[in-house]
N, C-alpha and C. Protein backbone atom coordinates (compact mmCIF):
# COMPACT_ATOMS: atom_id res chain seq x y z
N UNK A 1 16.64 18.74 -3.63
CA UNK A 1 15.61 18.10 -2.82
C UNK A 1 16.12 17.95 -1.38
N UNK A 2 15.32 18.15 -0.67
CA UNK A 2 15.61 18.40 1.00
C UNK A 2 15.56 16.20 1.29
N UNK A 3 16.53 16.24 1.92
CA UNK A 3 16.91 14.92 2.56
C UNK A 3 16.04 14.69 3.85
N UNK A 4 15.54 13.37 4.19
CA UNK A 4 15.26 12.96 5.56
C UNK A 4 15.62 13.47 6.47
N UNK A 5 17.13 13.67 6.89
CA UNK A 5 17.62 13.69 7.86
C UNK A 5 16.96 15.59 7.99
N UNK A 6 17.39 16.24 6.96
CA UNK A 6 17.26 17.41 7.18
C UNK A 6 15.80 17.74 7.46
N UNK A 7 14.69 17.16 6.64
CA UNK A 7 13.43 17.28 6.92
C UNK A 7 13.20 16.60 8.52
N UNK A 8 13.82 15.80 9.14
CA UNK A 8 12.98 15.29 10.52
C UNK A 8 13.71 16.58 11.31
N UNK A 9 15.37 16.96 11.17
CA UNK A 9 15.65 17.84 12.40
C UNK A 9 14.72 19.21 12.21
N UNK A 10 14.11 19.63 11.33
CA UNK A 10 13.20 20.72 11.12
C UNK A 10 11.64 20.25 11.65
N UNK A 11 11.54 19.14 11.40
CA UNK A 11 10.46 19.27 12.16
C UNK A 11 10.34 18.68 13.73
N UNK A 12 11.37 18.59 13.86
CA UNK A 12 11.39 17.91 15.29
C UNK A 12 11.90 18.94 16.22
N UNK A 13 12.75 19.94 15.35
CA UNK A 13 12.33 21.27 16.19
C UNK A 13 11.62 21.98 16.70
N UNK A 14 10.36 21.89 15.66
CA UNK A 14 9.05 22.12 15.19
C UNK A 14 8.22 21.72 16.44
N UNK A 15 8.41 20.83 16.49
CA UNK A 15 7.84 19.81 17.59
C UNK A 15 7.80 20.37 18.99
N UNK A 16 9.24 20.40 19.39
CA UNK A 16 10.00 20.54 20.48
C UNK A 16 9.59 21.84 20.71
N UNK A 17 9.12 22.60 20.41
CA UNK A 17 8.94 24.26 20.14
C UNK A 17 7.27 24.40 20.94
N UNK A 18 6.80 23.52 20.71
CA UNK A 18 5.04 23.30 20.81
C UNK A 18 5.36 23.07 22.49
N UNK A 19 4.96 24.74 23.09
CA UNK A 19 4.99 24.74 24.62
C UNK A 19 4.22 23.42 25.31
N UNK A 20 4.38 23.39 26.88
CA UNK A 20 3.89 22.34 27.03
C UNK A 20 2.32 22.23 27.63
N UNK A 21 1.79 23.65 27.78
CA UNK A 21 0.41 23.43 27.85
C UNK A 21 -0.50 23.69 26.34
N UNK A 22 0.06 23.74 25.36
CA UNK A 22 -0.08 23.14 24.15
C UNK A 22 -0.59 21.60 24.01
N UNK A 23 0.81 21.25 24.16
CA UNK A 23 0.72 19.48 24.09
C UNK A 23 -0.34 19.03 25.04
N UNK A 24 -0.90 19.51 25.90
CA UNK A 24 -1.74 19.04 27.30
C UNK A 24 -3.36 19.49 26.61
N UNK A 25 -3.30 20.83 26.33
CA UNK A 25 -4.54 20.46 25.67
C UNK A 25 -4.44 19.67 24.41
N UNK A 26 -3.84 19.40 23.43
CA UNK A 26 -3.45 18.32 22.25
C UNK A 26 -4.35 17.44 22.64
N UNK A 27 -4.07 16.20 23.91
CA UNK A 27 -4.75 15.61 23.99
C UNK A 27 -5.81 15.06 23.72
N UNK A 28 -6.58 16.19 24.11
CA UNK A 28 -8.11 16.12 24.12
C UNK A 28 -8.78 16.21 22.88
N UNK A 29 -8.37 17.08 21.89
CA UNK A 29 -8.64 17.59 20.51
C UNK A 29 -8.12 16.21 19.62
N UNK A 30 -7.04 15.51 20.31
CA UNK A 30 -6.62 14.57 19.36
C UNK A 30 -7.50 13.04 19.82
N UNK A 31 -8.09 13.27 20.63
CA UNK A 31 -9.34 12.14 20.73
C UNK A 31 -10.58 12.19 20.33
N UNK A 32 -11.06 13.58 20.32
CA UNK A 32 -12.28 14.36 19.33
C UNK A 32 -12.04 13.77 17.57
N UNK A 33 -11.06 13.98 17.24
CA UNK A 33 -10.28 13.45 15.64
C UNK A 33 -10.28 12.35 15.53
N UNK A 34 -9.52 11.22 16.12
CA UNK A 34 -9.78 9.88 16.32
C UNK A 34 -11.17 9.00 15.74
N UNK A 35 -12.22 9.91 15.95
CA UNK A 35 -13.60 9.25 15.56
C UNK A 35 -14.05 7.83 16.08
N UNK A 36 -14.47 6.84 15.04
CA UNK A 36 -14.45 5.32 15.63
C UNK A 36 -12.92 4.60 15.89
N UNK A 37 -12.00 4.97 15.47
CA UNK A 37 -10.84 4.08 14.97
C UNK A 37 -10.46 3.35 16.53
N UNK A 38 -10.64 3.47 17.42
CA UNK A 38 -10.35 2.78 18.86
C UNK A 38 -11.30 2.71 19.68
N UNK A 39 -12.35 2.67 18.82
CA UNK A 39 -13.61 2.21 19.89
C UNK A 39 -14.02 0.66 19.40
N UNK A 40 -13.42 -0.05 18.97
CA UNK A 40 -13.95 -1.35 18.40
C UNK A 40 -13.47 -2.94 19.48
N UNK A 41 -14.18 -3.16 20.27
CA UNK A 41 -13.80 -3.93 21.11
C UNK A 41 -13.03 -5.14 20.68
N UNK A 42 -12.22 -6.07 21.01
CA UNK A 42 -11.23 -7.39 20.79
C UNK A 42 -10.49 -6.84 19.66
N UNK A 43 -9.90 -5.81 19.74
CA UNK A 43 -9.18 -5.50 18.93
C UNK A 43 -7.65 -5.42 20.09
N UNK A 44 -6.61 -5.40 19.25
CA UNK A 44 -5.16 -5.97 19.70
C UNK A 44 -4.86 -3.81 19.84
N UNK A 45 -4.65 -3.39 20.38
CA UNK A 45 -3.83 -1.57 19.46
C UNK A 45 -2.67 -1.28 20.45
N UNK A 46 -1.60 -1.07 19.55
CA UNK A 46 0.03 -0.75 20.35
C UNK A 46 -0.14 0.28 19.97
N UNK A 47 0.23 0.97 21.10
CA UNK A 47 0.68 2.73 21.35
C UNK A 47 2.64 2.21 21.64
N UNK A 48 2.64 3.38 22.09
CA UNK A 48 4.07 3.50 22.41
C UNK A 48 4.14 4.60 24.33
N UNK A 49 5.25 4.39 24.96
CA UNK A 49 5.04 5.23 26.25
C UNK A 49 5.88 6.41 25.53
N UNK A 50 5.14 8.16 25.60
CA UNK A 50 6.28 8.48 24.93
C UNK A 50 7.49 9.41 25.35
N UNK A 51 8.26 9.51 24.30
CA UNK A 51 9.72 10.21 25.20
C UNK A 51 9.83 11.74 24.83
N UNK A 52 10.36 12.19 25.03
CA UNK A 52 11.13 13.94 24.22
C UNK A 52 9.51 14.39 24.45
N UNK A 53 9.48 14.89 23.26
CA UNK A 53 8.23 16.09 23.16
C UNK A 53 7.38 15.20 21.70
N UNK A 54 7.13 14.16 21.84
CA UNK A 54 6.38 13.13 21.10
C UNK A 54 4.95 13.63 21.66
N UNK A 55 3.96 13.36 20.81
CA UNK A 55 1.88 13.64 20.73
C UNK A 55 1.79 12.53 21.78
N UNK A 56 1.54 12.45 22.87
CA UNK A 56 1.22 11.34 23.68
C UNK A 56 -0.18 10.46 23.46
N UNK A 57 0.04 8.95 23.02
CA UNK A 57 -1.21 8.36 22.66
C UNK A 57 -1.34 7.94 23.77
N UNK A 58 -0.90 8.11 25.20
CA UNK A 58 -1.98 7.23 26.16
C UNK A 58 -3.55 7.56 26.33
N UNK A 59 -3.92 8.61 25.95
CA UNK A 59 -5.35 8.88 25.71
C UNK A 59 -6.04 7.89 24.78
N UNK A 60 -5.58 7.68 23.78
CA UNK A 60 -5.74 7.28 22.71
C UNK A 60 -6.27 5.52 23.19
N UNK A 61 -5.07 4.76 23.73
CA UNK A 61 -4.63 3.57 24.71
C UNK A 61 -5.75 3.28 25.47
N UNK A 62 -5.95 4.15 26.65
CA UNK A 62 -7.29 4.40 27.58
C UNK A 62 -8.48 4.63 26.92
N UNK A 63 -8.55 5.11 25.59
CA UNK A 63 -10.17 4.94 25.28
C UNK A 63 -10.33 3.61 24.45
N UNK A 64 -9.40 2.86 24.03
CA UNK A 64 -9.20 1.51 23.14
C UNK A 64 -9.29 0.78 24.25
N UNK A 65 -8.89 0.83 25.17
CA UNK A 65 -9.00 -0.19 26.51
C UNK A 65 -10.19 -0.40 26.76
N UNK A 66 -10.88 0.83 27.12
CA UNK A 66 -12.45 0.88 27.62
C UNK A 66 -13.27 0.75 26.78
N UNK A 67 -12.97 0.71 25.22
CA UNK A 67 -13.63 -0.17 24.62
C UNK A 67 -14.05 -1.45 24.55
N UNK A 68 -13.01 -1.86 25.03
CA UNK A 68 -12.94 -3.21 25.21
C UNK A 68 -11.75 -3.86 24.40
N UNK A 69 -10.76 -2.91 24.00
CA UNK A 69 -9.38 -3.70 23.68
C UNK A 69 -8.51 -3.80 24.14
N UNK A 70 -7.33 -5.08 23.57
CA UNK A 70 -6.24 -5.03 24.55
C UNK A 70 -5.14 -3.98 24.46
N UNK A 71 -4.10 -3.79 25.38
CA UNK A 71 -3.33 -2.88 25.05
C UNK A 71 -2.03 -3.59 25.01
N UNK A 72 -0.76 -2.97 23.71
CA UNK A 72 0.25 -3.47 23.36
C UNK A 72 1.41 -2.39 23.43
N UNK A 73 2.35 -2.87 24.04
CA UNK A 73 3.52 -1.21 23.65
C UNK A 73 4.99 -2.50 22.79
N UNK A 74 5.82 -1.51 22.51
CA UNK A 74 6.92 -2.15 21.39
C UNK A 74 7.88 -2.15 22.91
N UNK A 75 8.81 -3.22 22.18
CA UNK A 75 10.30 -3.32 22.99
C UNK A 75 11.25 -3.53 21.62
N UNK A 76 12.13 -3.14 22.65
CA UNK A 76 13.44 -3.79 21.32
C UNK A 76 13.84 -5.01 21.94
N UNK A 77 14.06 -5.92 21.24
CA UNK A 77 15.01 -6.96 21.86
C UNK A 77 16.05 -7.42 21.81
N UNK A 78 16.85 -6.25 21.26
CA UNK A 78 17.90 -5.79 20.37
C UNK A 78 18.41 -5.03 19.21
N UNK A 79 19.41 -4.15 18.60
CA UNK A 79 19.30 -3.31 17.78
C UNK A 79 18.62 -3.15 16.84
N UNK A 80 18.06 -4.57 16.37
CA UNK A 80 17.58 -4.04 15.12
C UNK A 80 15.54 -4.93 15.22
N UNK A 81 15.36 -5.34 16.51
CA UNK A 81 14.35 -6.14 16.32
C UNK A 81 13.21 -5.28 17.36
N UNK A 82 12.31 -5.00 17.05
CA UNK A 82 11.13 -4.24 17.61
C UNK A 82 9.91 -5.11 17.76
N UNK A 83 9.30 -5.39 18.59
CA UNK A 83 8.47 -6.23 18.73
C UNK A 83 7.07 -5.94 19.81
N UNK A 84 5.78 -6.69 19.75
CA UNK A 84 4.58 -5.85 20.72
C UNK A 84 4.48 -6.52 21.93
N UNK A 85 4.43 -6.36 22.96
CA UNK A 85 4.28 -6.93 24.44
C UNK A 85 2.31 -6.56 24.96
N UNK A 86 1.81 -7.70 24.94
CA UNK A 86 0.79 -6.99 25.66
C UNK A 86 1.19 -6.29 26.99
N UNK A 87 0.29 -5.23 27.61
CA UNK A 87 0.57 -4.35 28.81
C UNK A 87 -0.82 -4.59 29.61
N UNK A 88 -0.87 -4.69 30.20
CA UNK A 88 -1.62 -4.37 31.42
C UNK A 88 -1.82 -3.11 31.72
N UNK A 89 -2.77 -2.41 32.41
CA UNK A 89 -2.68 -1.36 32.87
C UNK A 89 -2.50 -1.57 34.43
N UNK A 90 -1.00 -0.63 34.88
CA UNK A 90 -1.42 -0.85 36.60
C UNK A 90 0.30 -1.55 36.65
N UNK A 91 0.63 -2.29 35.34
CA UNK A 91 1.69 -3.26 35.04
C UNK A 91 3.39 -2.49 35.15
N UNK A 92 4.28 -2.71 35.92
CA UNK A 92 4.87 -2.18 36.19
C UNK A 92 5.84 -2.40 34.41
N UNK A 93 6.14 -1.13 34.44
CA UNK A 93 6.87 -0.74 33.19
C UNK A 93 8.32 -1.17 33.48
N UNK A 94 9.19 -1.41 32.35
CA UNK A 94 10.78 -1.72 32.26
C UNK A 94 11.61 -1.16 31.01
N UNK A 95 12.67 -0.61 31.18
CA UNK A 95 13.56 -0.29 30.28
C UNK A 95 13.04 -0.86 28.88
N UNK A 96 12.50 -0.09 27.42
CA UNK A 96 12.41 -1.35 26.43
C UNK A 96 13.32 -0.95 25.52
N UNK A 97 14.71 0.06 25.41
CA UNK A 97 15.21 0.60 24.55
C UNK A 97 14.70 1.30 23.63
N UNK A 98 15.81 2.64 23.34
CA UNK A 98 15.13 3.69 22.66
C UNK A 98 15.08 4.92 23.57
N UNK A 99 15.24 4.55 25.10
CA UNK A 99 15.16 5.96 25.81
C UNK A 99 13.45 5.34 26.45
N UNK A 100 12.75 4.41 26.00
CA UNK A 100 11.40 4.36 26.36
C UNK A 100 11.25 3.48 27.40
N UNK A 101 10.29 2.77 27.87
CA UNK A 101 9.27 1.91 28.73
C UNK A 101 8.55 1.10 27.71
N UNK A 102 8.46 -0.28 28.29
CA UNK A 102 7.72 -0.85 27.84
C UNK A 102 7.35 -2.23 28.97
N UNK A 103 6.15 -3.39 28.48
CA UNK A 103 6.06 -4.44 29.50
C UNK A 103 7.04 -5.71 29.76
N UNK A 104 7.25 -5.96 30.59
CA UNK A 104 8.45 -6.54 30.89
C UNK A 104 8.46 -7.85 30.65
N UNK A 105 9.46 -8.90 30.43
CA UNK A 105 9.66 -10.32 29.76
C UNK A 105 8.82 -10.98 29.69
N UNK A 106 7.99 -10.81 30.98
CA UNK A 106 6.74 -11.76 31.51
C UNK A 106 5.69 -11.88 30.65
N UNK A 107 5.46 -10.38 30.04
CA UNK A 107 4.05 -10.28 29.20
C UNK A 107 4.48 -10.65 27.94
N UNK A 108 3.53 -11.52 27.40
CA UNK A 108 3.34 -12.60 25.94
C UNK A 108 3.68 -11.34 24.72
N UNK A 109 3.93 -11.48 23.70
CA UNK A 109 4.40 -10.88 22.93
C UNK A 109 3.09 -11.29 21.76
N UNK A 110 2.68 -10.17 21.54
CA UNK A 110 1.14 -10.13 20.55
C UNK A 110 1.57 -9.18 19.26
N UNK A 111 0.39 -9.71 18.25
CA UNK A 111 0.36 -9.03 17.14
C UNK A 111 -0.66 -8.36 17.35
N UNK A 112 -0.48 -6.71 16.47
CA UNK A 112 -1.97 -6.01 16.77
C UNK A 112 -2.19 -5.55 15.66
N UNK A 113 -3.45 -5.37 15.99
CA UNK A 113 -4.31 -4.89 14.74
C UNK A 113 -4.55 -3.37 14.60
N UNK A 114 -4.15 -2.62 14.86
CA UNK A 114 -3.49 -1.63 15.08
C UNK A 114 -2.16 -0.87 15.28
N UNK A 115 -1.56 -0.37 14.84
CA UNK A 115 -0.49 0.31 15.66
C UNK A 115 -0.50 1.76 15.42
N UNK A 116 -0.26 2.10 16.69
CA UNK A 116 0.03 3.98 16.73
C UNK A 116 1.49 3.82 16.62
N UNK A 117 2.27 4.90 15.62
CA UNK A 117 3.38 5.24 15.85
C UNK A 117 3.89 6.28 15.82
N UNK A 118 4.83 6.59 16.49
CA UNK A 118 5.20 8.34 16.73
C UNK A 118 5.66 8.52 15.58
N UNK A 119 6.00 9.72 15.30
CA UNK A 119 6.26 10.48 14.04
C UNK A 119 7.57 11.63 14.26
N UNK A 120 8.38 11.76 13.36
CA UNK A 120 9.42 12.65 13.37
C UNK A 120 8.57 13.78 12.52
N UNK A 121 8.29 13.52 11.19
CA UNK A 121 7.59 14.11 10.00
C UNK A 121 6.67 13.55 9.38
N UNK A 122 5.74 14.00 8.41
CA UNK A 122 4.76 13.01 8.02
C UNK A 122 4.23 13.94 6.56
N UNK A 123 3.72 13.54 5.41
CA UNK A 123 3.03 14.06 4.41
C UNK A 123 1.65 13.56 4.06
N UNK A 124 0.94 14.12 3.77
CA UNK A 124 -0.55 13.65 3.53
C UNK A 124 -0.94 12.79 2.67
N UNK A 125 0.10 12.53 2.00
CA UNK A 125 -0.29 10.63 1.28
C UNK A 125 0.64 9.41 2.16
N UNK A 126 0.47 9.88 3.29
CA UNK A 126 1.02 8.39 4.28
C UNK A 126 2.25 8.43 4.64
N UNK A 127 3.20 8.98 4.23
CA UNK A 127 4.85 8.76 4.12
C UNK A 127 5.00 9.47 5.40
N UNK A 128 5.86 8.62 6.28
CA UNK A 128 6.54 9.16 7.39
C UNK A 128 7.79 8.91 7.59
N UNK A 129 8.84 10.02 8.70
CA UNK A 129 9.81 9.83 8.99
C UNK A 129 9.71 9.40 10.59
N UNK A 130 10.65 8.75 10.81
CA UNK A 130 10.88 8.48 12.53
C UNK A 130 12.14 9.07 12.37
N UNK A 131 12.52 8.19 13.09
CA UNK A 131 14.30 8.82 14.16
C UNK A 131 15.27 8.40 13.29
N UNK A 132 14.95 7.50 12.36
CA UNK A 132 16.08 6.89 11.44
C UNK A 132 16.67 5.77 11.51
N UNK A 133 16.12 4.87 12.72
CA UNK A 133 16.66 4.40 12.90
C UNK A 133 16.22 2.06 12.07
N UNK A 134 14.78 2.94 11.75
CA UNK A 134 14.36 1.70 11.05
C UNK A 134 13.59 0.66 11.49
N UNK A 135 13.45 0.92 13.39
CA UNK A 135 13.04 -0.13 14.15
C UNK A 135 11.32 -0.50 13.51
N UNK A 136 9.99 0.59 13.35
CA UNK A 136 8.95 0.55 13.08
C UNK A 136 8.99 -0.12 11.51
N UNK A 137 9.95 0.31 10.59
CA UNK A 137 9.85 0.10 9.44
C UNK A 137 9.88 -1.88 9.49
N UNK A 138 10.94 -2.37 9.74
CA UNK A 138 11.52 -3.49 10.24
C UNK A 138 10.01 -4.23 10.87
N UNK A 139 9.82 -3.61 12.08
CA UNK A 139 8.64 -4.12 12.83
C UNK A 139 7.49 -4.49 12.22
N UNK A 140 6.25 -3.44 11.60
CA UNK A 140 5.66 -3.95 10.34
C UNK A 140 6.17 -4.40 9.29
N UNK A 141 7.14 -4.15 8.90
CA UNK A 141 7.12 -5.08 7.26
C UNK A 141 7.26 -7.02 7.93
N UNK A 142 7.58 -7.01 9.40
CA UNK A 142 7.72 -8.17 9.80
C UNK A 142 6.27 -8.62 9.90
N UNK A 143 5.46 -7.85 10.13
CA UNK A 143 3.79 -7.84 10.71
C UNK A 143 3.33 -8.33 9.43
N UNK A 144 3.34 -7.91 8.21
CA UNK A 144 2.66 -8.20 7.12
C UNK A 144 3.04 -9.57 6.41
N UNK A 145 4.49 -9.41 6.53
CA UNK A 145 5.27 -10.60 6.19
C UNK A 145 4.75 -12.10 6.76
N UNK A 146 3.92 -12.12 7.95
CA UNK A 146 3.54 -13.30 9.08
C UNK A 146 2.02 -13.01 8.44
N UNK A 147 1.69 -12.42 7.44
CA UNK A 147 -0.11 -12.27 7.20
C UNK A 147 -0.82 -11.44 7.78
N UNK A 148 -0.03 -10.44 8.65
CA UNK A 148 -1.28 -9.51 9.25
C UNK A 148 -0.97 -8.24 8.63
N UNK A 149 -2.16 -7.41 9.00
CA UNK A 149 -2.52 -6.51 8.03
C UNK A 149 -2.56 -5.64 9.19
N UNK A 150 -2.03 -4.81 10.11
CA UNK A 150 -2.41 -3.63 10.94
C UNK A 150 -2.83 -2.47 10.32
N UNK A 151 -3.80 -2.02 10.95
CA UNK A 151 -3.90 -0.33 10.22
C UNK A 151 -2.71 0.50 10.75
N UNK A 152 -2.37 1.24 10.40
CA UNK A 152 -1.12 1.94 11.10
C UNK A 152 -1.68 3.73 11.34
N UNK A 153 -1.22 3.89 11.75
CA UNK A 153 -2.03 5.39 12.39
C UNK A 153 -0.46 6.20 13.33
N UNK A 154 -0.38 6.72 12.23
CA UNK A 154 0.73 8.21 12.66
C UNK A 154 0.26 9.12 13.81
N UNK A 155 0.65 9.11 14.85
CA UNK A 155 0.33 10.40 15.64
C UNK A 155 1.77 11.32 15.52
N UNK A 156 1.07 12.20 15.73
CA UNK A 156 2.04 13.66 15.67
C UNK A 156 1.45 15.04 15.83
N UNK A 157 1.93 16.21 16.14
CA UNK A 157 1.18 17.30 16.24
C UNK A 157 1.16 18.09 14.78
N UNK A 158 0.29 19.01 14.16
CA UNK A 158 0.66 19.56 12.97
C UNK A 158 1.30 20.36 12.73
N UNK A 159 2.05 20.44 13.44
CA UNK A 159 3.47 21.31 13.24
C UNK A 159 4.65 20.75 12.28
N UNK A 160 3.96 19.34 12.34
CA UNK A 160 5.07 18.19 11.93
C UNK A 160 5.47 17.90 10.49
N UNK A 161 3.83 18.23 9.58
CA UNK A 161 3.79 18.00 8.54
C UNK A 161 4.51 18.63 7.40
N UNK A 162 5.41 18.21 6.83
CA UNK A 162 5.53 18.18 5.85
C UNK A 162 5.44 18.48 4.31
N UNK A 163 5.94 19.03 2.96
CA UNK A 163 4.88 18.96 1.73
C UNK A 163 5.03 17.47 1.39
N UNK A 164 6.26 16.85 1.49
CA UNK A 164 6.43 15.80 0.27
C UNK A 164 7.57 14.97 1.23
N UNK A 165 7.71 13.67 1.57
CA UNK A 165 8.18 12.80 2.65
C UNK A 165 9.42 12.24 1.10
N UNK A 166 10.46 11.95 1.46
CA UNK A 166 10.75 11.31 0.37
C UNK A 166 10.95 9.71 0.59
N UNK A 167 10.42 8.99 -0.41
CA UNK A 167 10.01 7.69 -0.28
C UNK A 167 10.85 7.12 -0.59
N UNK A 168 11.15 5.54 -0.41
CA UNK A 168 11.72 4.18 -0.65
C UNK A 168 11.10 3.41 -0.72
N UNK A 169 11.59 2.40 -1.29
CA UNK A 169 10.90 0.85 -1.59
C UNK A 169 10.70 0.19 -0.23
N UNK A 170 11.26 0.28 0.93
CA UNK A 170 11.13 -0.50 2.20
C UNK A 170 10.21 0.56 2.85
N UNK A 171 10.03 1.43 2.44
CA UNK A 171 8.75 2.42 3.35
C UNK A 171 7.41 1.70 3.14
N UNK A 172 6.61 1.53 4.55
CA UNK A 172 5.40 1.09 4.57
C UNK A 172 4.62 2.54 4.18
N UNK A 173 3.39 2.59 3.69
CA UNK A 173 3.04 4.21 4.24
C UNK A 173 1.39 4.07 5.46
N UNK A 174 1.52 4.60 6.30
CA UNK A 174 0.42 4.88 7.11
C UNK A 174 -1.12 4.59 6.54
N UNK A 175 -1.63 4.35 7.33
CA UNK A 175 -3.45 4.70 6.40
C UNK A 175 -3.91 5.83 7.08
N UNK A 176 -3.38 6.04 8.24
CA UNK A 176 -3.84 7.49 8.59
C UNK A 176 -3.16 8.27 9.11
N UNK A 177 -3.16 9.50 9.66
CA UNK A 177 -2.51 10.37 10.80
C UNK A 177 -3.08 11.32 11.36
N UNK A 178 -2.74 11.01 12.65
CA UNK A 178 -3.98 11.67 13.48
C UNK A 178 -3.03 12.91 14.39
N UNK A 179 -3.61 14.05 13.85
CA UNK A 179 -2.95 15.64 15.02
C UNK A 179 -3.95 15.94 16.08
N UNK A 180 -3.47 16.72 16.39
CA UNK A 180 -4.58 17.93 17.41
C UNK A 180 -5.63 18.39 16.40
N UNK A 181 -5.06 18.59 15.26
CA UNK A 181 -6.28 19.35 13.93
C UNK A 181 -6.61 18.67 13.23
N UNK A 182 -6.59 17.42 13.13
CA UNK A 182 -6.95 16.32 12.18
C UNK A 182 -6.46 14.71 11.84
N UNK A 183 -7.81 14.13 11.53
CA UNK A 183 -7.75 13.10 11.06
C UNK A 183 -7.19 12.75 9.60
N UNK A 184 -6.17 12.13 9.10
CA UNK A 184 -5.82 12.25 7.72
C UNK A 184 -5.91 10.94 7.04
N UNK A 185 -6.73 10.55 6.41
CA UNK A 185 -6.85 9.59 5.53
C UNK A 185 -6.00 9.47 4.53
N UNK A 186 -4.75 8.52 4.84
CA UNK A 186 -3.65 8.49 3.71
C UNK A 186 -4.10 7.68 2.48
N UNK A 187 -4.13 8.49 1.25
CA UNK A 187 -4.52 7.87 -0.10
C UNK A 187 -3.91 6.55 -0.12
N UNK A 188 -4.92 5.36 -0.71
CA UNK A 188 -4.47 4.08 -1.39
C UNK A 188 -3.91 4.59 -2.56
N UNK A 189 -1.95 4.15 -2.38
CA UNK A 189 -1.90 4.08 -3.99
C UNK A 189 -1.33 2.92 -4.06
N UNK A 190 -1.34 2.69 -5.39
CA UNK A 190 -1.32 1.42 -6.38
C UNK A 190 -1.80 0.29 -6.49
C-alpha cells in the first residue's frame, strides 16, 4: 500500500506541473462548480492566501464576501496551533506561518462556518492529505470540539486526486471538494 508521504509528493508534483495559465483559467471554472455553497449571506468562510502552486480560493473569498459574508484566513500561533482571524479586505496582510499571509494581531479571531482548505491529495469519499504537518487536522477537530460544525470544502486542481487516501482515526473527512472539473460531494459514512 502506497504511504501518505509518497501519495502527496506524487501529487504535488502533479500539481506543480499544471502550467500557469492553466491555474488562471482554473479560477473561473472553479467558481462555475462552487454552485450555492458561498453565496449565503452572515455566513463566517476561511479561505487561506495561497503559496507554491496551491488552487487559489480568493475567487471563491470575493464571491462569499459579496454575498454578504465575512471573510476569515488561518494563522499559526505557534507550531502546533492554527487558528481563524477575521480579514478585511484592503487589510494589510502579515507573516502567519507556513510560508503564508494572514490578518494581523489586531483582527478578532472567529469561528467559521465554513472552511476552504488546500489540499496536497484528496479521494472521493472526503479523505485528504495536506503537507503533513497536522495544523488543519488539529484546527477543526478543535472547531467541533467547542460545538461547531463547519462544512469543510477541499480545493485542489484534478490532477490531485487520488484512488484511495489512507485514513486514521484523527482524520476529519471533507463534505466536499471543489476542482476546475468538479464539485464532489464527499459520502456520509457512519
Amino acid at each position: 500500500m502506497t504511504n501518505k508521504n509518497q501519495l502527496r509528493a506524487a501529487a504535488l508534483a502533479r500539481r506543480d506541473a499544471v502550467d500557469l495559465s492553466a491555474r488562471a483559467a482554473a479560477g473561473g471554472r472553479i467558481l462555475r462548480h462552487a454552485g450555492s455553497l458561498f453565496d449565503q449571506p452572515g455566513r463566517i468562510v476561511s479561505g487561506y492566501w495561497p503559496i507554491r502552486s496551491e488552487a487559489d480560493p480568493r475567487p471563491l473569498l470575493e464571491r462569499a464576501r459579496r454575498a454578504g459574508a465575512a471573510i476569515a484566513l488561518p494563522v499559526l500561533l505557534d507550531a502546533e496551533t492554527l487558528l481563524f482571524r477575521r480579514w478585511e479586505v484592503g487589510a494589510v496582510l502579515e507573516p502567519a506561518g507556513f510560508g503564508t499571509v494572514g490578518p494581523s494581531v489586531a483582527a478578532p479571531f472567529v469561528i467559521p462556518d465554513i472552511v476552504i482548505l488546500p489540499l496536497a491529495a484528496f479521494d472521493r469519499r472526503g479523505h485528504r492529505i495536506g503537507y503533513g504537518k497536522g495544523h488543519y487536522d488539529r484546527a477543526v477537530a478543535g472547531l467541533v470540539a467547542s460545538g461547531a460544525q463547519p462544512l469543510l470544502v477541499g480545493l485542489a486542481f484534478a490532477v490531485q486526486e487520488v484512488d484511495k487516501v489512507p485514513f486514521e482515526p484523527h482524520d476529519i473527512p471533507l463534505d466536499y471538494i471543489l476542482t476546475e472539473d468538479e464539485l464532489i460531494a464527499a459520502p456520509k459514512l457512519g
